[in-house]
Structure formats: structure tokens, C-alpha cells
C-alpha atoms as a PDB file:
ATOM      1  CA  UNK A   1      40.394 151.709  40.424  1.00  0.00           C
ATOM      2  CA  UNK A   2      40.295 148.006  41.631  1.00  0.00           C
ATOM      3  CA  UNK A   3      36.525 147.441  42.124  1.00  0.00           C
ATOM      4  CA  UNK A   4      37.882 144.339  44.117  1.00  0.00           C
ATOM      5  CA  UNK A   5      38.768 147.028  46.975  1.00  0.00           C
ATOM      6  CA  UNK A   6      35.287 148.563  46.722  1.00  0.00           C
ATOM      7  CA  UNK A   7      32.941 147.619  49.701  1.00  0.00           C
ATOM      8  CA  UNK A   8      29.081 147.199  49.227  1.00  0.00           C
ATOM      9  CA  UNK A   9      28.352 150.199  51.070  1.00  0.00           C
ATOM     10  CA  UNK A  10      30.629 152.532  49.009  1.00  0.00           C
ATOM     11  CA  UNK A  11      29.622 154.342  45.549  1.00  0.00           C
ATOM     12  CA  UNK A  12      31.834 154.680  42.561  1.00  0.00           C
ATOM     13  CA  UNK A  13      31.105 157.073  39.721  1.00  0.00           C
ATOM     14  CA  UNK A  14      33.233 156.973  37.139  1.00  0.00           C
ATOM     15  CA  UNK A  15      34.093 159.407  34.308  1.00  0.00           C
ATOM     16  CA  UNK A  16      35.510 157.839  30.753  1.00  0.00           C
ATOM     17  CA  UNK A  17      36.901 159.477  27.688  1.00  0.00           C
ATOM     18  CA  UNK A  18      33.119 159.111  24.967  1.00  0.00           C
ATOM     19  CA  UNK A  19      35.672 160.118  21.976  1.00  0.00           C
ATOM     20  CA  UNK A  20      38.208 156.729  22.846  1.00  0.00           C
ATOM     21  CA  UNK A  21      37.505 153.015  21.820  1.00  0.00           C
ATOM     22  CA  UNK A  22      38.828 152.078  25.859  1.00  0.00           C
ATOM     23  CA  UNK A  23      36.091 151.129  28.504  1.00  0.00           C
ATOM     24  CA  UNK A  24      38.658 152.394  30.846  1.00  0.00           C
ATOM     25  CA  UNK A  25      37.630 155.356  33.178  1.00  0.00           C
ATOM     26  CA  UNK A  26      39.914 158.456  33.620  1.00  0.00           C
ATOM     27  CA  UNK A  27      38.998 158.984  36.798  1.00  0.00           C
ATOM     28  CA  UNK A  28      37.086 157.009  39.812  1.00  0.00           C
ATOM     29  CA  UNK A  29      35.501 158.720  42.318  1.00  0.00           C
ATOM     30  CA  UNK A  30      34.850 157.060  45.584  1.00  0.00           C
ATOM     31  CA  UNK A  31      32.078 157.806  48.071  1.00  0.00           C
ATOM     32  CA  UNK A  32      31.843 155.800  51.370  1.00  0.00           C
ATOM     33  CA  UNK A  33      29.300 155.279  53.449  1.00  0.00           C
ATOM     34  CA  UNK A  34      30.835 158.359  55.790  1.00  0.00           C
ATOM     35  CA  UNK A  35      29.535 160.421  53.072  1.00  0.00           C
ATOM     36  CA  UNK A  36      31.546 163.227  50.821  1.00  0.00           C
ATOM     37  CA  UNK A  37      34.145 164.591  53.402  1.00  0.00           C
ATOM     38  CA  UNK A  38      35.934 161.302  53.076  1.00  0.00           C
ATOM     39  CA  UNK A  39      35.529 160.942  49.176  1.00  0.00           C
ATOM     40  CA  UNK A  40      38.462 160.404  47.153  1.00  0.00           C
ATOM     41  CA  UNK A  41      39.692 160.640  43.608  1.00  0.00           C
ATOM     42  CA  UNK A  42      41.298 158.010  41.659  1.00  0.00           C
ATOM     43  CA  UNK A  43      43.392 158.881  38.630  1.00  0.00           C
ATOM     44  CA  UNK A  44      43.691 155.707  35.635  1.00  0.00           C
ATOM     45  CA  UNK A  45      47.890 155.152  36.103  1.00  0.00           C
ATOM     46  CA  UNK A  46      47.801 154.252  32.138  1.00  0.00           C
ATOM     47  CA  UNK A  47      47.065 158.096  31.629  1.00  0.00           C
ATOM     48  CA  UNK A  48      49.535 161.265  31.900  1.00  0.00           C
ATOM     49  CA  UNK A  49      46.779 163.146  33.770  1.00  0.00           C
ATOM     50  CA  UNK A  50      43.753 165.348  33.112  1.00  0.00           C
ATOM     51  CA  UNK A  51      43.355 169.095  33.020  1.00  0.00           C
ATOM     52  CA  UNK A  52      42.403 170.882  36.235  1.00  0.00           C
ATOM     53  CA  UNK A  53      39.217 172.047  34.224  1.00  0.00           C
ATOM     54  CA  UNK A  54      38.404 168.252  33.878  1.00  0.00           C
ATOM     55  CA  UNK A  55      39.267 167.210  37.202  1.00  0.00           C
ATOM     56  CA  UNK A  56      37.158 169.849  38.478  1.00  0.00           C
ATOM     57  CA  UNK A  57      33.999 169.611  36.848  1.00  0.00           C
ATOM     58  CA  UNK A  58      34.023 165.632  37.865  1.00  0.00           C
ATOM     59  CA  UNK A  59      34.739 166.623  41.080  1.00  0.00           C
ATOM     60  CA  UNK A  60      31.799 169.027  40.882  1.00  0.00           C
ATOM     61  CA  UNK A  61      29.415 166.499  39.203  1.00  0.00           C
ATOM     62  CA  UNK A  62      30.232 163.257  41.609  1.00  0.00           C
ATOM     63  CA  UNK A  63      29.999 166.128  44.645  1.00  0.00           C
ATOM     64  CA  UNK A  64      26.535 166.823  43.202  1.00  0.00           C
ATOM     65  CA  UNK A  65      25.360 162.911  42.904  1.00  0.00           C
ATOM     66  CA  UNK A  66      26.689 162.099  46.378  1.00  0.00           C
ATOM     67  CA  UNK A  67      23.631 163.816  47.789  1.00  0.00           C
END
């Protein structure tokens, strides 16, 4: 995620691995100011990928903190 492309009316919740030493998140979430239906998910390009369980619950917990 390149907070440079973030605008002030957008909210970013990020999720980050507690058990590694990088401040890097492994995924980004994006919420504009048109609310959830136009969210989207970032994914860090230095990673492989996640599990579906992990993508899923982050979905599930940003979904729930978008209001």
C-alpha cells in the first residue's frame, strides 16, 4: 500500500504479522468515503500470500470497523 495514493477522506486498516521484526503490513484494507461496497484489499508484493482463513477474518474484522 502506497499511503501517498490514500486520500484524506479514505480509511486504511492494516493487518501485520505480531510474531515478525517487519513494520510491514500483510494486508491493507481500503475504505473510501463511498463506504464498504467499494472497499478493496491490498496484498504486501514482498509476501507469497496469506491463507484464505487469514484473508477472511481481516476481511471480516475491517468489514466490522467500517461501520
Amino acid at each position: 500500500m502506497d499511503f501517498d495514493d490514500v486520500t484524506s477522506d479514505e480509511r486504511v486498516i492494516e493487518f501485520r504479522d505480531p510474531d515478525s521484526s517487519s513494520q510491514e503490513s500483510l494486508i491493507a484494507v481500503v475504505i473510501p468515503h463511498d463506504g464498504w461496497p467499494a472497499a478493496i484489499v491490498s496484498l504486501n508484493p514482498r509476501i507469497a500470500g496469506v491463507s484464505a482463513d487469514l484473508m477472511e477474518w481481516a476481511i471480516g474484522i475491517a468489514r466490522s470497523l467500517a461501520g
